[in-house]
C-alpha atoms as a PDB file:
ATOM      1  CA  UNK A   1      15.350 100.953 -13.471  1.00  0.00           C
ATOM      2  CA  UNK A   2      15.220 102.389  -9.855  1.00  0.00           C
ATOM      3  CA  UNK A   3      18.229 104.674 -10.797  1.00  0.00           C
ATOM      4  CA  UNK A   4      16.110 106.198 -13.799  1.00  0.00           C
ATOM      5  CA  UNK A   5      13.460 106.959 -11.733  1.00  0.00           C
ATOM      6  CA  UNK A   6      16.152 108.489  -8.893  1.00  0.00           C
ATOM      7  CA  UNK A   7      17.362 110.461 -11.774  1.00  0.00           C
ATOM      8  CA  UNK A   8      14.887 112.134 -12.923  1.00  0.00           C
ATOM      9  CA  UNK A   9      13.713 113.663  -9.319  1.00  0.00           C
ATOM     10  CA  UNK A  10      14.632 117.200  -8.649  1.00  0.00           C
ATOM     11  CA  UNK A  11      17.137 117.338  -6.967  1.00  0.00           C
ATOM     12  CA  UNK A  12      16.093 120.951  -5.531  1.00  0.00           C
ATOM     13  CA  UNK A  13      13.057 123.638  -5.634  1.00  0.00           C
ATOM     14  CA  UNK A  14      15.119 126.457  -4.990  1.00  0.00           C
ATOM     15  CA  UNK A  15      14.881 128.590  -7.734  1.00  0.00           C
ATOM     16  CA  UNK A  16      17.530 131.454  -6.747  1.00  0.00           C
ATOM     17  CA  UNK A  17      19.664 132.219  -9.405  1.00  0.00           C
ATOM     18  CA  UNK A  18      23.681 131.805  -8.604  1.00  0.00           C
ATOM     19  CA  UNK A  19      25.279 135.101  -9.170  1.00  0.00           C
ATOM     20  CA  UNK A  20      28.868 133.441 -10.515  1.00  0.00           C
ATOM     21  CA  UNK A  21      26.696 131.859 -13.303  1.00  0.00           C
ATOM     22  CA  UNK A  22      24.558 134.336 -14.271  1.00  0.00           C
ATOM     23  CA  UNK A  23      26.380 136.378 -15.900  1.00  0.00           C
ATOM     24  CA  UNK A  24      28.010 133.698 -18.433  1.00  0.00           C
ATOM     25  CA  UNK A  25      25.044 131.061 -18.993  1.00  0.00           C
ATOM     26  CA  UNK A  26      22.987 131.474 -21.631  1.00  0.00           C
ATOM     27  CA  UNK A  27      22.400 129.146 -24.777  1.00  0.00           C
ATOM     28  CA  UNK A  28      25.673 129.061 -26.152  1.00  0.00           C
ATOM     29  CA  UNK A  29      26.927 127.873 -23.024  1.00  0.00           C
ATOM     30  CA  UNK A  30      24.173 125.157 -21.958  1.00  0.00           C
ATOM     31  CA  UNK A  31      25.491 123.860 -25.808  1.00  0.00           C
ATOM     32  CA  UNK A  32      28.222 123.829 -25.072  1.00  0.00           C
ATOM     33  CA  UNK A  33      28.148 121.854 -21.809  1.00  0.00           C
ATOM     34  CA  UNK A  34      25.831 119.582 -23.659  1.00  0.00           C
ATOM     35  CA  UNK A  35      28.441 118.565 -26.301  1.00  0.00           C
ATOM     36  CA  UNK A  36      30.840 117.787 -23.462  1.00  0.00           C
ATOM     37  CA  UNK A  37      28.797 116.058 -21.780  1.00  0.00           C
ATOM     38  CA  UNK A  38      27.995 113.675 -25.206  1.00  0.00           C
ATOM     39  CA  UNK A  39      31.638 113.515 -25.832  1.00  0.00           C
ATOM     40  CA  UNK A  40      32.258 112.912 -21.485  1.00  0.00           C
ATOM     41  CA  UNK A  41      29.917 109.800 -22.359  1.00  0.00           C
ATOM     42  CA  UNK A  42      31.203 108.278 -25.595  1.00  0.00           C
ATOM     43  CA  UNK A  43      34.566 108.337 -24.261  1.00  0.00           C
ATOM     44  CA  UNK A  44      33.636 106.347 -21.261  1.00  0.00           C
ATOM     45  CA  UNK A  45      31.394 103.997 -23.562  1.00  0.00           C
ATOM     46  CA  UNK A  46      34.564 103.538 -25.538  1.00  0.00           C
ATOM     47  CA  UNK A  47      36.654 102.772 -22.169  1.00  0.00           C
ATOM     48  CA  UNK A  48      34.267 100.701 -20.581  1.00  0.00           C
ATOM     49  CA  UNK A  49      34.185  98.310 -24.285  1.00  0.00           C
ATOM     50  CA  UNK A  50      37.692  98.458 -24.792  1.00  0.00           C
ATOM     51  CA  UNK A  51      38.169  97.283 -20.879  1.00  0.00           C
ATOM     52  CA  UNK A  52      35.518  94.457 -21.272  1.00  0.00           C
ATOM     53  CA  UNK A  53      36.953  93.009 -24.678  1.00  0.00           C
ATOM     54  CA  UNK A  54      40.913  93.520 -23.612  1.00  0.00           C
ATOM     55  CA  UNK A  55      39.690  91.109 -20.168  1.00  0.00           C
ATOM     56  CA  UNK A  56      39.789  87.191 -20.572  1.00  0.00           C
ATOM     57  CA  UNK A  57      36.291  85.522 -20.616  1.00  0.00           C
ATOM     58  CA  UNK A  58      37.053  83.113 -17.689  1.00  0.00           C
ATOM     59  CA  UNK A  59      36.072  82.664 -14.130  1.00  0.00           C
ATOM     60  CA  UNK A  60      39.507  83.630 -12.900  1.00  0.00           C
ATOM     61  CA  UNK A  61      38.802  87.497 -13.963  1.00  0.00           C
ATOM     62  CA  UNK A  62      36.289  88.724 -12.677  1.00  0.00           C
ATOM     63  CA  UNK A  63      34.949  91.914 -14.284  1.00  0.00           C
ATOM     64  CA  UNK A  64      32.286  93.397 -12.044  1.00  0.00           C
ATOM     65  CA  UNK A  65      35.492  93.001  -9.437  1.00  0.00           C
ATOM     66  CA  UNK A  66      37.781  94.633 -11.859  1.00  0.00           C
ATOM     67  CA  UNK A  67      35.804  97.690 -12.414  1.00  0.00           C
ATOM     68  CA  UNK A  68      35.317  97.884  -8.714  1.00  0.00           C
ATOM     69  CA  UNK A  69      38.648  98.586  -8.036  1.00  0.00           C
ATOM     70  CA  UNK A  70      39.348 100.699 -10.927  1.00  0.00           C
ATOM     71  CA  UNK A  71      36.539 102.957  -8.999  1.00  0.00           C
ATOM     72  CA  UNK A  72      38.166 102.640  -6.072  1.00  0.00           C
ATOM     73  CA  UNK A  73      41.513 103.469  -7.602  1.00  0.00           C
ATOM     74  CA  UNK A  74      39.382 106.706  -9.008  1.00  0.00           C
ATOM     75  CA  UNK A  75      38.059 107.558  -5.953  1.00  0.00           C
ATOM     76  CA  UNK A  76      41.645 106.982  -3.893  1.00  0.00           C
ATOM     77  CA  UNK A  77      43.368 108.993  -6.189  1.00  0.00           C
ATOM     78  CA  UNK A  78      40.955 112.059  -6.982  1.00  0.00           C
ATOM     79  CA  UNK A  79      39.649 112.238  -3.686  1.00  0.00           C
ATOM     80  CA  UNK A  80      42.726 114.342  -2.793  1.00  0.00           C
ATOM     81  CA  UNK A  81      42.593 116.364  -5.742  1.00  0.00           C
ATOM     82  CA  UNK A  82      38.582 117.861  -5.083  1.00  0.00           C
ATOM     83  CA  UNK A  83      40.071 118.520  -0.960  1.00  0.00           C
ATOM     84  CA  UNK A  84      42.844 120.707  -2.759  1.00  0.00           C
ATOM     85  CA  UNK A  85      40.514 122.633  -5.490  1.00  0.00           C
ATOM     86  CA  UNK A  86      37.508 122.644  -2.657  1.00  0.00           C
ATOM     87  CA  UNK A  87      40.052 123.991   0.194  1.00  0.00           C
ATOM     88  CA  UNK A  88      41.376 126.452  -2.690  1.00  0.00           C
ATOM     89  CA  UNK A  89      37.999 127.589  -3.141  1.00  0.00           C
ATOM     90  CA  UNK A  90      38.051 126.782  -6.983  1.00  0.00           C
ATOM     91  CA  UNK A  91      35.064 123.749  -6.443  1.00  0.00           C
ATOM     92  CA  UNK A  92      32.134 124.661  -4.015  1.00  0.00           C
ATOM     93  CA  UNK A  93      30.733 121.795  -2.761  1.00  0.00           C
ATOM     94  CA  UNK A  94      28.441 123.975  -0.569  1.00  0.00           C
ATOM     95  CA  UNK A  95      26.005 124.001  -3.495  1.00  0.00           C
ATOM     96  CA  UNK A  96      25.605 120.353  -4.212  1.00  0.00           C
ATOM     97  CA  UNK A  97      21.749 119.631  -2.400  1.00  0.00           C
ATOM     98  CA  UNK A  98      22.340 117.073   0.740  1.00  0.00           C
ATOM     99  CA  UNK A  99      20.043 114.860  -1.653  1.00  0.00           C
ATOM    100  CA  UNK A 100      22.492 114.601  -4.182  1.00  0.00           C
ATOM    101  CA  UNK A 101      24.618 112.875  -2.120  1.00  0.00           C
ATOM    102  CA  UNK A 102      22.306 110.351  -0.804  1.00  0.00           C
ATOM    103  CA  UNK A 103      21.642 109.544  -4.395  1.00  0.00           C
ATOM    104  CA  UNK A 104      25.314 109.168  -5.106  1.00  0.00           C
ATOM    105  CA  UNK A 105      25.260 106.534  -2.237  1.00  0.00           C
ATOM    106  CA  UNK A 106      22.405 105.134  -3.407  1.00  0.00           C
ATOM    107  CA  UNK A 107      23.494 104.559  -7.055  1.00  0.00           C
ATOM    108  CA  UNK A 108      27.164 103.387  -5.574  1.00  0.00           C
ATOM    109  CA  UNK A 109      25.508 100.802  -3.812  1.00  0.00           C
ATOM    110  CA  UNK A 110      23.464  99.220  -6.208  1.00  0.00           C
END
């Protein structure tokens, strides 16, 4: 329940408008991101079932420690890939709020 309520905090006040998105947002697009963001979650629903029902139901496997180091294998491997893109300047991490981090931390901790 405490990562609800972290959720739905702004994560900013600034209300400047980003000149790279300006020109392209609009309804269409917020659908858009919407629908991938629906699909983005069913898929991982689907994973996260498939993963849990494919696993033995014993003590021997463990499954909060299997999904553990599937996120860690995530992390290891993809880590590399947002340097590249962000040292490319095709990802701008510059305009992800400090806060938003601390909540990532906060959420990968509990």
């Amino acid at each position: 329940m405490g990562g609800t309520s972290i959720h739905n905090t702004p994560l900013t006040t600034n209300t400047t408008v980003d000149p790279l998105t300006a020109a392209t947002a609009g309804p269409n697009h917020s659908v858009i991101g919407d629908l991938l963001c629906l699909i983005s979650a069913s898929f991982y629903a689907g994973y996260t079932i498939v993963l849990r029902k494919s696993l033995p139901d014993d003590d021997e496997a463990n499954v909060a420690l299997f999904f553990g180091y599937v996120g860690l294998l995530c992390s290891v491997v993809f880590a590399p890939v947002v340097a590249v893109m962000a040292g490319l300047g095709a990802m701008h991490l510059k305009t992800i709020p400090p806060k938003a981090y601390l909540i990532i931390l906060i959420e990968g901790e509990a």
